[in-house]
N, C-alpha and C. Protein backbone atom coordinates (compact mmCIF):
# COMPACT_ATOMS: atom_id res chain seq x y z
N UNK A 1 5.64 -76.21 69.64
CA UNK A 1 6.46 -77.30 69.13
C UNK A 1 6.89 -76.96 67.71
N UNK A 2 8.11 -77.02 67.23
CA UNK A 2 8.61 -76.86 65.98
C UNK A 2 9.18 -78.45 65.35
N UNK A 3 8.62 -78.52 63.92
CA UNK A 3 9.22 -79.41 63.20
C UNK A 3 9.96 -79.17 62.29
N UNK A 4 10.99 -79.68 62.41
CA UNK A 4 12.40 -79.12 61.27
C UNK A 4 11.92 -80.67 60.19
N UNK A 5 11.87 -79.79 58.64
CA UNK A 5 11.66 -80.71 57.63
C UNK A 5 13.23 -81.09 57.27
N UNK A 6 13.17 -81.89 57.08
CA UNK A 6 14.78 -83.11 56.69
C UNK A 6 14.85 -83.77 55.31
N UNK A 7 15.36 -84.97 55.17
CA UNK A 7 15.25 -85.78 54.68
C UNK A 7 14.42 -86.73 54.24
N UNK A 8 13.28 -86.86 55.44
CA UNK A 8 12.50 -88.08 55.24
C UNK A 8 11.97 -87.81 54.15
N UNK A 9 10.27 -88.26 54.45
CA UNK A 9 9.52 -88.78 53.91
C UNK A 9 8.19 -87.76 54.44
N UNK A 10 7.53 -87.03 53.36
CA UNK A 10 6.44 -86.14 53.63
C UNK A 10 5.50 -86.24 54.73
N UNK A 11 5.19 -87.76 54.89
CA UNK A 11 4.48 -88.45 55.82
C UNK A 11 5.36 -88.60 57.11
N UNK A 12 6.21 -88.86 56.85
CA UNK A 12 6.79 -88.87 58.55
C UNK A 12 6.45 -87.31 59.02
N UNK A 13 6.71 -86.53 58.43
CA UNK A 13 6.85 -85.02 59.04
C UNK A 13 5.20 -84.85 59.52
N UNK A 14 4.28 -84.75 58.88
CA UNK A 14 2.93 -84.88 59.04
C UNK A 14 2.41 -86.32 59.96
N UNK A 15 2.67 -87.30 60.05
CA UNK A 15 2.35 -88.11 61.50
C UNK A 15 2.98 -87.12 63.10
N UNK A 16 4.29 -86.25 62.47
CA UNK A 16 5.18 -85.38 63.76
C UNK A 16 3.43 -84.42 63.91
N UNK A 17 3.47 -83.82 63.31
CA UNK A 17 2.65 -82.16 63.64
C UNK A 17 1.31 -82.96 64.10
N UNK A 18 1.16 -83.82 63.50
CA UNK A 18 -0.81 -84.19 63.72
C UNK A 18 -0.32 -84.92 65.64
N UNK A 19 0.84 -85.47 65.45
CA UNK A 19 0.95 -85.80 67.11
C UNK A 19 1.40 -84.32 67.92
N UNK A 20 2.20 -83.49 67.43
CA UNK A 20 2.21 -82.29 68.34
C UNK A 20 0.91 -81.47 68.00
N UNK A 21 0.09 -81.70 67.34
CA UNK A 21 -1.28 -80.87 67.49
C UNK A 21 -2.17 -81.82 68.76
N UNK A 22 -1.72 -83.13 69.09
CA UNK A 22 -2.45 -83.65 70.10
C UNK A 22 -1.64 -83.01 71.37
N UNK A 23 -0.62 -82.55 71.44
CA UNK A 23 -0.17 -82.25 72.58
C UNK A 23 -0.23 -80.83 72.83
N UNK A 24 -0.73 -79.80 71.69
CA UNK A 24 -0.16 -78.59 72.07
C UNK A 24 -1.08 -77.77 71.18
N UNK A 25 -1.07 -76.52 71.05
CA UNK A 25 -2.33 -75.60 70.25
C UNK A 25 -1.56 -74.93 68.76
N UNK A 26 -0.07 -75.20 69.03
CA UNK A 26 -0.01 -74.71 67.75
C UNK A 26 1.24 -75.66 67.77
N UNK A 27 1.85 -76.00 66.40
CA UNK A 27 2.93 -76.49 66.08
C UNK A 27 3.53 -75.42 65.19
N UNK A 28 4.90 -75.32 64.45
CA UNK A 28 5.59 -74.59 63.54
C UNK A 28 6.12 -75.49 62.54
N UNK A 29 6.19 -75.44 61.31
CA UNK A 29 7.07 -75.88 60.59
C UNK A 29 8.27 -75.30 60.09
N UNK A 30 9.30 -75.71 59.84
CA UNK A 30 9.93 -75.33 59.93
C UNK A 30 11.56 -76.15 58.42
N UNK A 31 11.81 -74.94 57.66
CA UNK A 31 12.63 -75.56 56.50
C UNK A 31 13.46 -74.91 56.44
N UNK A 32 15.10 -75.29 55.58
CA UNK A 32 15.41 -74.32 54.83
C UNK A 32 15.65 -74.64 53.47
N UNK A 33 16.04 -73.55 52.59
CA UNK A 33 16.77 -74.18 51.39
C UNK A 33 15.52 -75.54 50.55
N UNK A 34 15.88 -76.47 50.06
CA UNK A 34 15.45 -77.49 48.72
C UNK A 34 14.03 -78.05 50.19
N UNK A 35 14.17 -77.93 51.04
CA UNK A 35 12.97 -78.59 52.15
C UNK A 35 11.62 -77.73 51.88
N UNK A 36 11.89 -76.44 51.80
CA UNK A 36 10.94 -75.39 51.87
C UNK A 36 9.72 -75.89 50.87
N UNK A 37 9.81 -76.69 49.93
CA UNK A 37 8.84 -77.21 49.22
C UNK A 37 8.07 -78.48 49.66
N UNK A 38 8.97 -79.35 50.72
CA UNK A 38 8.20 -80.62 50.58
C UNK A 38 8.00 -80.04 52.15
N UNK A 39 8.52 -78.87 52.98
CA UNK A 39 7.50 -78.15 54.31
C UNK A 39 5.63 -77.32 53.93
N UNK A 40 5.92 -77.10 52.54
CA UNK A 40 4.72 -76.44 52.18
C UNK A 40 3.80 -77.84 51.78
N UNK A 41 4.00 -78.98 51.13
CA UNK A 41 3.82 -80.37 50.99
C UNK A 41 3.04 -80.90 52.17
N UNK A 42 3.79 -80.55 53.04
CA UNK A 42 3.51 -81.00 54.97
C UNK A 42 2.37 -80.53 55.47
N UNK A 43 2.24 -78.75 55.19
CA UNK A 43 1.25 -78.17 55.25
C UNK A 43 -0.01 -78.35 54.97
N UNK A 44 -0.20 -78.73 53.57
CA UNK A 44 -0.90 -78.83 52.56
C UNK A 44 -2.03 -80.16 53.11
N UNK A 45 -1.21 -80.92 53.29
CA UNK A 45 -1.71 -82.67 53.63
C UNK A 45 -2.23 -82.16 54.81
N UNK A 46 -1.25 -81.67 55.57
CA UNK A 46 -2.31 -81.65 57.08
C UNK A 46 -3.47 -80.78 57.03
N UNK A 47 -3.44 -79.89 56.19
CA UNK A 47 -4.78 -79.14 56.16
C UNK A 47 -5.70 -79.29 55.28
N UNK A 48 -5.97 -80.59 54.12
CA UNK A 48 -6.72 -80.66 53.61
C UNK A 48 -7.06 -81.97 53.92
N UNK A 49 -6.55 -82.94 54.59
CA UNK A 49 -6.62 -84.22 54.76
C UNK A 49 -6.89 -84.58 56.06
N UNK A 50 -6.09 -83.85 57.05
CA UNK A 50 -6.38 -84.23 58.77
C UNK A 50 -6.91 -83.23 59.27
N UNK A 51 -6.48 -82.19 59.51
CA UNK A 51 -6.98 -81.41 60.66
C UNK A 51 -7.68 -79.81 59.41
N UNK A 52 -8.75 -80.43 59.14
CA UNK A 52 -9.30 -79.07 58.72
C UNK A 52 -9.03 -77.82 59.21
N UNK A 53 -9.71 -77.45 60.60
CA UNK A 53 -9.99 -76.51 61.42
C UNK A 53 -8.55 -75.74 61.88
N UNK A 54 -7.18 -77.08 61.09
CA UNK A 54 -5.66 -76.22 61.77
C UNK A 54 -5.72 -74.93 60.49
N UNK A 55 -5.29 -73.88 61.03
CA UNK A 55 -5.27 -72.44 60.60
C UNK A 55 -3.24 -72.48 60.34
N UNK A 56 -3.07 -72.33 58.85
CA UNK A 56 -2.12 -72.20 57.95
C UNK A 56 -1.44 -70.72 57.77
């Protein structure tokens, strides 16, 4: 499953991956350009806050 970072809101993108980590073994993130910072943001939260054990 791939998540394309947008517009939103850091937290919307991270409620996406923590639900495609319930469905699937790996998710992708995915940015380009001015996103690439609040995709590393995305990262960050999900791996120090929800899913320890997800591998970055």
């Amino acid at each position: 499953m791939d998540v394309l970072i947008g517009k939103k809101g850091a937290m919307a993108y991270v409620l996406a991956v923590v639900t495609g980590f319930n469905a699937e073994n790996e998710v992708v993130i995915k940015a380009r350009g001015r996103n690439i910072s609040k995709a590393v943001d995305v990262a960050e939260i999900i791996r120090n806050r929800f899913l320890q054990e997800a591998k970055v």
